[in-house]
C-alpha atoms as a PDB file:
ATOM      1  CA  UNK A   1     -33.743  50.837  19.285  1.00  0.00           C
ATOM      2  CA  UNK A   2     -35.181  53.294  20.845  1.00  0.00           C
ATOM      3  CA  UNK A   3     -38.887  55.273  19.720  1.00  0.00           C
ATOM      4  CA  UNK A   4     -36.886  58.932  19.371  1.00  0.00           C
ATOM      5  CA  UNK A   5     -33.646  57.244  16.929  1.00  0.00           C
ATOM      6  CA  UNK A   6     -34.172  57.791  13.729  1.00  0.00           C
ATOM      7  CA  UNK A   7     -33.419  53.836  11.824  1.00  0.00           C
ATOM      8  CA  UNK A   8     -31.765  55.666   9.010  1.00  0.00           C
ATOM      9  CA  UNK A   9     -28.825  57.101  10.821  1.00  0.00           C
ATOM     10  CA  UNK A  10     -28.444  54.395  13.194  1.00  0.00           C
ATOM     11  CA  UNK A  11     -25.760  52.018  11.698  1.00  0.00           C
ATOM     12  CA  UNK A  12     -26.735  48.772  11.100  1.00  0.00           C
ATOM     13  CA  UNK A  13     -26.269  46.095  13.837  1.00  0.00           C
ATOM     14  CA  UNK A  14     -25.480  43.316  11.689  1.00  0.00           C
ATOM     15  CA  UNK A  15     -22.346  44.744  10.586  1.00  0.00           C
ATOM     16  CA  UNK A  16     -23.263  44.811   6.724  1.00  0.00           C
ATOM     17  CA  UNK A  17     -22.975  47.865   5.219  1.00  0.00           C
ATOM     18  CA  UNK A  18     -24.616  48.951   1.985  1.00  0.00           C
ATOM     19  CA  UNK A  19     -22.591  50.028  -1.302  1.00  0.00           C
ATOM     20  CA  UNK A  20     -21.719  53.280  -1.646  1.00  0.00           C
ATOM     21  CA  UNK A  21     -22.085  54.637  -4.287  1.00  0.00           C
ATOM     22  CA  UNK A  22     -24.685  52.411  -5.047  1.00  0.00           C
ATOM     23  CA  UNK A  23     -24.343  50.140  -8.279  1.00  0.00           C
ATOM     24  CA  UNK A  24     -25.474  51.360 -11.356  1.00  0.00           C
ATOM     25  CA  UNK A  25     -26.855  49.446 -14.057  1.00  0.00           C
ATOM     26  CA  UNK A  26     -24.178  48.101 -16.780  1.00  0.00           C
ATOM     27  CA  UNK A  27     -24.619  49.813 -19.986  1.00  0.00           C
ATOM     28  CA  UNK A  28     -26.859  48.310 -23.054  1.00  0.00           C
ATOM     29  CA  UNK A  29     -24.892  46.047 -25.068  1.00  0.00           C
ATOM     30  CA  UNK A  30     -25.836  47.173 -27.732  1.00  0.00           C
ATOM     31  CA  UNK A  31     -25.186  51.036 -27.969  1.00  0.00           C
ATOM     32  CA  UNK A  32     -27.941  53.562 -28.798  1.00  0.00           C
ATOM     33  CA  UNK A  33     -28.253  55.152 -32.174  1.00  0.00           C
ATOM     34  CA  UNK A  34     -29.010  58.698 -32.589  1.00  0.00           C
ATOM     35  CA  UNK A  35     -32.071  60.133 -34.093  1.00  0.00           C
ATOM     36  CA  UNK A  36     -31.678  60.506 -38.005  1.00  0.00           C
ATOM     37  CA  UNK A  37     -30.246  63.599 -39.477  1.00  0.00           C
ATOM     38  CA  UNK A  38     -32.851  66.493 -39.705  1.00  0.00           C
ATOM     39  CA  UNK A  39     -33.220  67.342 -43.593  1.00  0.00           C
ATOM     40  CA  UNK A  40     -30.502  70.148 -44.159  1.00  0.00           C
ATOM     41  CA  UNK A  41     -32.562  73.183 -44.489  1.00  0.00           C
ATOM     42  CA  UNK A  42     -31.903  75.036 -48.257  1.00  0.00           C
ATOM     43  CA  UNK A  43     -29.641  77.946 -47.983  1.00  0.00           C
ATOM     44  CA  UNK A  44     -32.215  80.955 -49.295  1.00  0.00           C
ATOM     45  CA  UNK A  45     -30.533  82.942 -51.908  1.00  0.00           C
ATOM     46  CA  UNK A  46     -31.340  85.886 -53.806  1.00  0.00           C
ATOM     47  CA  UNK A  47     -31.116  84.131 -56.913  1.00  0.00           C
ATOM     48  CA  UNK A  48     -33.636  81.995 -58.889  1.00  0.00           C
ATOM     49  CA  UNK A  49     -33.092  78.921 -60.483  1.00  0.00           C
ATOM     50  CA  UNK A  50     -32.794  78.885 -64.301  1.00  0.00           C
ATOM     51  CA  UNK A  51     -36.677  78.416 -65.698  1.00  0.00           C
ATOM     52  CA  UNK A  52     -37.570  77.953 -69.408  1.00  0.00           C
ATOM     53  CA  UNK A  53     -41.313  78.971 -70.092  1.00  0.00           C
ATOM     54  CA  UNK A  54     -42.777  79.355 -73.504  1.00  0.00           C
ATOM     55  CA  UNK A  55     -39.351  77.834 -75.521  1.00  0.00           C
ATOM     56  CA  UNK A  56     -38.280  74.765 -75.874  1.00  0.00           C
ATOM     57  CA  UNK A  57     -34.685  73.165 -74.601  1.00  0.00           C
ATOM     58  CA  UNK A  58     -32.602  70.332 -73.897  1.00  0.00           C
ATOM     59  CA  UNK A  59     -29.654  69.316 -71.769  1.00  0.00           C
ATOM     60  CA  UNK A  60     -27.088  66.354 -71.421  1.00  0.00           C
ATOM     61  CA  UNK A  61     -25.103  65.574 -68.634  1.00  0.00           C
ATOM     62  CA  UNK A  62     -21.604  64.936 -69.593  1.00  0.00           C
ATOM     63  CA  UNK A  63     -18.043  63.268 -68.682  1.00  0.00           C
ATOM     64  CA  UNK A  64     -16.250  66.114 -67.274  1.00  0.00           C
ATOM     65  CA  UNK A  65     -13.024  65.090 -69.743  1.00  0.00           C
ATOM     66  CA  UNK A  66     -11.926  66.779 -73.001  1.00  0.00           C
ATOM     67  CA  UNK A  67     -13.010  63.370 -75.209  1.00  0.00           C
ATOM     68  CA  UNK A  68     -16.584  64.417 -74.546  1.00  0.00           C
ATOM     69  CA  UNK A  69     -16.117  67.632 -76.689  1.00  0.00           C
ATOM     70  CA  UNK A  70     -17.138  65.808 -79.876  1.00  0.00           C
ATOM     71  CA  UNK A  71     -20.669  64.471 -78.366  1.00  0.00           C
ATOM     72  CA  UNK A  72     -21.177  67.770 -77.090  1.00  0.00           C
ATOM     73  CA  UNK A  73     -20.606  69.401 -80.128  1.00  0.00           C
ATOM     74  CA  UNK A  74     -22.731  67.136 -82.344  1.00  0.00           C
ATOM     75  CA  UNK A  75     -25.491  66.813 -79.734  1.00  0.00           C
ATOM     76  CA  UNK A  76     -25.927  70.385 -79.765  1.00  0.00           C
ATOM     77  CA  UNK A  77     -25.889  70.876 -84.005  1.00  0.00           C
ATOM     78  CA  UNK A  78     -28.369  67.995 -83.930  1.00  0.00           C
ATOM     79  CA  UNK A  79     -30.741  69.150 -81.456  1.00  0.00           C
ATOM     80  CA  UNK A  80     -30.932  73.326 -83.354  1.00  0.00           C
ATOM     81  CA  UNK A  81     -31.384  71.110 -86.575  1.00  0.00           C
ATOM     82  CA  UNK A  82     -33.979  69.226 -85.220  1.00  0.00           C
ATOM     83  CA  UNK A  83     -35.623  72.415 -84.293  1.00  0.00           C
ATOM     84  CA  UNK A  84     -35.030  73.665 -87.733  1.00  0.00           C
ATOM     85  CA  UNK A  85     -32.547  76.147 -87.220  1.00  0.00           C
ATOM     86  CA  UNK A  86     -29.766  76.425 -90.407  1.00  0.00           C
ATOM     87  CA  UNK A  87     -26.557  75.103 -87.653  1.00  0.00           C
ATOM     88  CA  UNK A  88     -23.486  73.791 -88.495  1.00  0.00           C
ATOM     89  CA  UNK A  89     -20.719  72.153 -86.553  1.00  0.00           C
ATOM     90  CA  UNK A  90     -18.120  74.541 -88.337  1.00  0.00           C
ATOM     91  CA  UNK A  91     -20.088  77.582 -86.538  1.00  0.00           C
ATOM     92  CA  UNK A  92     -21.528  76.458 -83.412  1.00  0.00           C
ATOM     93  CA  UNK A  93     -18.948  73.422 -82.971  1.00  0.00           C
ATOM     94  CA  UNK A  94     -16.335  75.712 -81.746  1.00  0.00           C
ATOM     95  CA  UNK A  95     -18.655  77.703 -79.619  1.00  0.00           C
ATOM     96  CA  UNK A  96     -19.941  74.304 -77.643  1.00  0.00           C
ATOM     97  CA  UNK A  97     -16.208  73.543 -77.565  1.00  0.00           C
ATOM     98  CA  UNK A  98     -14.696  76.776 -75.774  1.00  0.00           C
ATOM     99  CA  UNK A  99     -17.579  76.415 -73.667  1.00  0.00           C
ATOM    100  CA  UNK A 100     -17.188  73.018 -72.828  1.00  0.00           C
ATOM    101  CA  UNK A 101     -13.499  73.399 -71.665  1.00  0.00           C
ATOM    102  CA  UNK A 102     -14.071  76.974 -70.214  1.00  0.00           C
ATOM    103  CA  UNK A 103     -16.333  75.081 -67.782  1.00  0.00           C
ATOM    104  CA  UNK A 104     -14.155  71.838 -67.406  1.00  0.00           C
ATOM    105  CA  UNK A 105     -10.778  73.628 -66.248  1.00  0.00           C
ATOM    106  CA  UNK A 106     -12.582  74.230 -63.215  1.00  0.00           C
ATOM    107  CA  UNK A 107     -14.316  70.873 -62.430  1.00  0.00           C
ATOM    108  CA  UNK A 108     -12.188  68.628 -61.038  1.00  0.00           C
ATOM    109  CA  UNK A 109     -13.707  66.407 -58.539  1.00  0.00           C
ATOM    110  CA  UNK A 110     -17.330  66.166 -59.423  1.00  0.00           C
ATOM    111  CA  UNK A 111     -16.741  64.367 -62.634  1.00  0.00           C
ATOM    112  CA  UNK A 112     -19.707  65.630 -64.746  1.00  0.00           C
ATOM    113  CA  UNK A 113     -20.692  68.764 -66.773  1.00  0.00           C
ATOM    114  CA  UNK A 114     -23.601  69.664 -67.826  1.00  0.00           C
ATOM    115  CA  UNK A 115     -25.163  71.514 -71.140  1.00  0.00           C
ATOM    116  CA  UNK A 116     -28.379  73.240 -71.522  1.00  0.00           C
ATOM    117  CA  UNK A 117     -29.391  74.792 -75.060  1.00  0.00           C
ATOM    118  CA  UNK A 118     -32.942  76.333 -75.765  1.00  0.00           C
ATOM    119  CA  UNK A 119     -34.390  78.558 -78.312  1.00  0.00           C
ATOM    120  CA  UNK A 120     -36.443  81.367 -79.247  1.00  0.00           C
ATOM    121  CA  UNK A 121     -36.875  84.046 -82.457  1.00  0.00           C
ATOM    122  CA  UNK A 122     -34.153  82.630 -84.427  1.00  0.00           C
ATOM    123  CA  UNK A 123     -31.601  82.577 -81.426  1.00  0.00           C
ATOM    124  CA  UNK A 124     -30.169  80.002 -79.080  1.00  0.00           C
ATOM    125  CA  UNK A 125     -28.598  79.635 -75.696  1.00  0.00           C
ATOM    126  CA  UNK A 126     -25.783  77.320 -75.278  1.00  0.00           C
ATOM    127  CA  UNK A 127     -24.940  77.107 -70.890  1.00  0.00           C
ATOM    128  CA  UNK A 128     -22.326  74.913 -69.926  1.00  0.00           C
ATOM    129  CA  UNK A 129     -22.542  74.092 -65.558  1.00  0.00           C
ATOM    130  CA  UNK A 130     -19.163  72.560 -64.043  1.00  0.00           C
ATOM    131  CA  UNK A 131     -21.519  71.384 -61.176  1.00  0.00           C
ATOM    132  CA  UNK A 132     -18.262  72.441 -58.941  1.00  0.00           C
ATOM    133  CA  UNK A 133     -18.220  75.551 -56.648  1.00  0.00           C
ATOM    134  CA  UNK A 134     -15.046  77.986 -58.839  1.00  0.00           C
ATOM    135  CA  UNK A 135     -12.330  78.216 -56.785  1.00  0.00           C
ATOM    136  CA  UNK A 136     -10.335  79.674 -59.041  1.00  0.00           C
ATOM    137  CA  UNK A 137     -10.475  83.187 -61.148  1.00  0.00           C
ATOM    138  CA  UNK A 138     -12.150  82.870 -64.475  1.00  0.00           C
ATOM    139  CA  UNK A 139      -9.869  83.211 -67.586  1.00  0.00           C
ATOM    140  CA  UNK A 140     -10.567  86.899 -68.541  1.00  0.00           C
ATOM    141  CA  UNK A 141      -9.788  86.461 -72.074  1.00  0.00           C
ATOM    142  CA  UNK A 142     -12.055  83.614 -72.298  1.00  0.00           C
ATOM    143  CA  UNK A 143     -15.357  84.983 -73.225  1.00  0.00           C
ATOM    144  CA  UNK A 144     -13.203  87.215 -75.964  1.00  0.00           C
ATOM    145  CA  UNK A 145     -12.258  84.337 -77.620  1.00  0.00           C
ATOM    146  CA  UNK A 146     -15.778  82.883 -77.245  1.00  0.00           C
ATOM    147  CA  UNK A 147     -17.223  86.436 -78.970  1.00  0.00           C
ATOM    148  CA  UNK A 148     -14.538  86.219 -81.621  1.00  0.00           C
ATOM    149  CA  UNK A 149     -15.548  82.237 -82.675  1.00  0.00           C
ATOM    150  CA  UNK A 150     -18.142  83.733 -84.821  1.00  0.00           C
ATOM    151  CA  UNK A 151     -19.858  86.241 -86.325  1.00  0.00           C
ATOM    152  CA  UNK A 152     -23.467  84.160 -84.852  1.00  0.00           C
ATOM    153  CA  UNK A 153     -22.335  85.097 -81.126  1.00  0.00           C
ATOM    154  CA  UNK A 154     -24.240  88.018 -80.286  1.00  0.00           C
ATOM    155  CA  UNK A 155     -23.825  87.781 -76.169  1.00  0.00           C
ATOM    156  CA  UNK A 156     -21.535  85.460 -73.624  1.00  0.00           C
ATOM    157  CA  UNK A 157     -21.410  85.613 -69.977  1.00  0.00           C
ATOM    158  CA  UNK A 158     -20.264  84.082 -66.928  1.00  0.00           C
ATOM    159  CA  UNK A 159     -21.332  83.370 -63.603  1.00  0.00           C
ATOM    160  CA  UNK A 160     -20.481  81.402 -60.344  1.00  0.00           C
ATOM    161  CA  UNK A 161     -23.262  80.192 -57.596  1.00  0.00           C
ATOM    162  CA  UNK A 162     -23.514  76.792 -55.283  1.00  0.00           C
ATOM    163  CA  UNK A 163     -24.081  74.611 -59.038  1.00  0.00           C
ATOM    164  CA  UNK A 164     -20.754  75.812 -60.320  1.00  0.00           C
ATOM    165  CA  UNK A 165     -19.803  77.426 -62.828  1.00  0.00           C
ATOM    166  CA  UNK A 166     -21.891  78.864 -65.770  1.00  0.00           C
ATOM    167  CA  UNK A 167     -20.085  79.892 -69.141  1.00  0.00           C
ATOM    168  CA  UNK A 168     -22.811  80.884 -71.715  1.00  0.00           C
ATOM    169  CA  UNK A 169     -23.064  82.189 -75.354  1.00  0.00           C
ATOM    170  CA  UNK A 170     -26.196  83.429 -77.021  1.00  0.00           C
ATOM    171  CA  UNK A 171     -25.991  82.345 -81.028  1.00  0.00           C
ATOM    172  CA  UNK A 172     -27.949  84.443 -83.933  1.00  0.00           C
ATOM    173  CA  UNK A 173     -29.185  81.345 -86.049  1.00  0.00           C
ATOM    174  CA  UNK A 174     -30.598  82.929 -88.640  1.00  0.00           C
ATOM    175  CA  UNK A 175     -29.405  81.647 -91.904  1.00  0.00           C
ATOM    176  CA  UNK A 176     -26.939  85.053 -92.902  1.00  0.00           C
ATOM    177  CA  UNK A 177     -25.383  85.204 -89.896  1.00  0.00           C
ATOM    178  CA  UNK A 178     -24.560  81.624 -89.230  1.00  0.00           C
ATOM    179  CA  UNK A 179     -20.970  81.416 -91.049  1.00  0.00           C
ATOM    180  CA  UNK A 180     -17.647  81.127 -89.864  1.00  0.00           C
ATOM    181  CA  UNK A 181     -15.530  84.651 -88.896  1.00  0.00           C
ATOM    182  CA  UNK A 182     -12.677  85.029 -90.551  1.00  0.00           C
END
C-alpha cells in the first residue's frame, strides 16, 4: 500500500469482507418495563366538596339493592333519636326510602350507595350519593313525591357531579311538625 491510499477505502486483500450492516446486539430477554404511571392529576372544578363544620353527622355506605331500604331507614331514625330529635320511621322512613331508590335507579355498576344525615336547629339533612356518574334524566316528579311524603320536608334537591348522583331532603324535626301528611 502505498503512503497517499487511504486503508479505509482500499478493499481488503485477504478477501474477507466485514458485515454490513453491522450486527446489532440481540434484544434483552427479559423486556423492559415502563416507568410507573404518573399520579392522575385531579380534575379542578368549580365546586367544593360537601364540609360539615359546627354540626354533627353520620353516613353509611350501603348495598346498592332495594333490600337495603330497611337498614337505611332504621339507621337513619336511630341516629336523629340518638341526637334527641322526636323521629319516627312512619315520617322520616318514607323520606330515606324515596331517597334511597331515587338514587339507586341510577347506580348500576358501582354496587354501593351512600347516606349522609347531619343536623342543626331542630332540622336534618338526609343526602343519598349513587357514587355513579347519571347518565340518565332525573325523574321530574320525583322530588314532588319526596315534598309530598310529609308535612316535616321543608326543602329537596338534586344534583349530578363526578360522585354521582345526589337526591336530598331537608326534614323540620321539631316535635309538631314531625307527623305523617295525609
Amino acid at each position: 500500500m502505498q503512503p497517499w491510499e487511504d486503508p479505509v477505502t482500499q478493499p481488503v486483500e485477504s478477501g474477507h469482507r466485514p458485515d454490513y450492516p453491522p450486527k446489532t446486539p440481540p434484544p434483552p430477554k427479559k423486556p423492559i418495563s415502563p416507568p410507573p404511571p404518573e399520579p392522575a392529576a385531579l380534575v379542578q372544578t368549580g365546586r367544593r366538596p360537601v364540609n360539615m363544620i359546627n354540626r354533627r353527622g353520620a353516613s353509611w355506605p350501603l348495598e346498592a339493592k332495594p333490600r337495603a331500604v330497611p337498614g337505611a331507614r332504621r339507621r337513619v331514625v336511630e341516629q336523629l333519636q340518638k341526637w334527641g330529635h322526636h323521629a319516627n320511621d312512619e315520617t322520616v322512613g318514607p323520606l330515606v326510602a324515596a331517597l334511597f331508590n331515587g338514587v339507586l335507579g341510577s347506580n348500576t355498576t358501582t354496587g354501593r350507595i351512600s347516606l349522609h344525615v347531619t343536623d342543626q336547629d331542630g332540622c336534618a339533612l338526609i343526602v343519598a350519593v349513587s357514587h355513579q356518574p347519571d347518565l340518565g334524566g332525573a325523574d321530574e316528579m320525583l322530588l314532588h313525591r319526596i315534598t309530598n311524603l310529609s308535612t316535616a320536608v321543608t326543602s329537596c334537591g338534586t344534583d349530578t357531579d363526578q360522585d354521582g348522583r345526589h337526591l336530598w331532603a331537608v326534614i323540620d324535626l321539631t316535635a309538631t311538625k314531625v307527623r305523617q301528611r295525609v
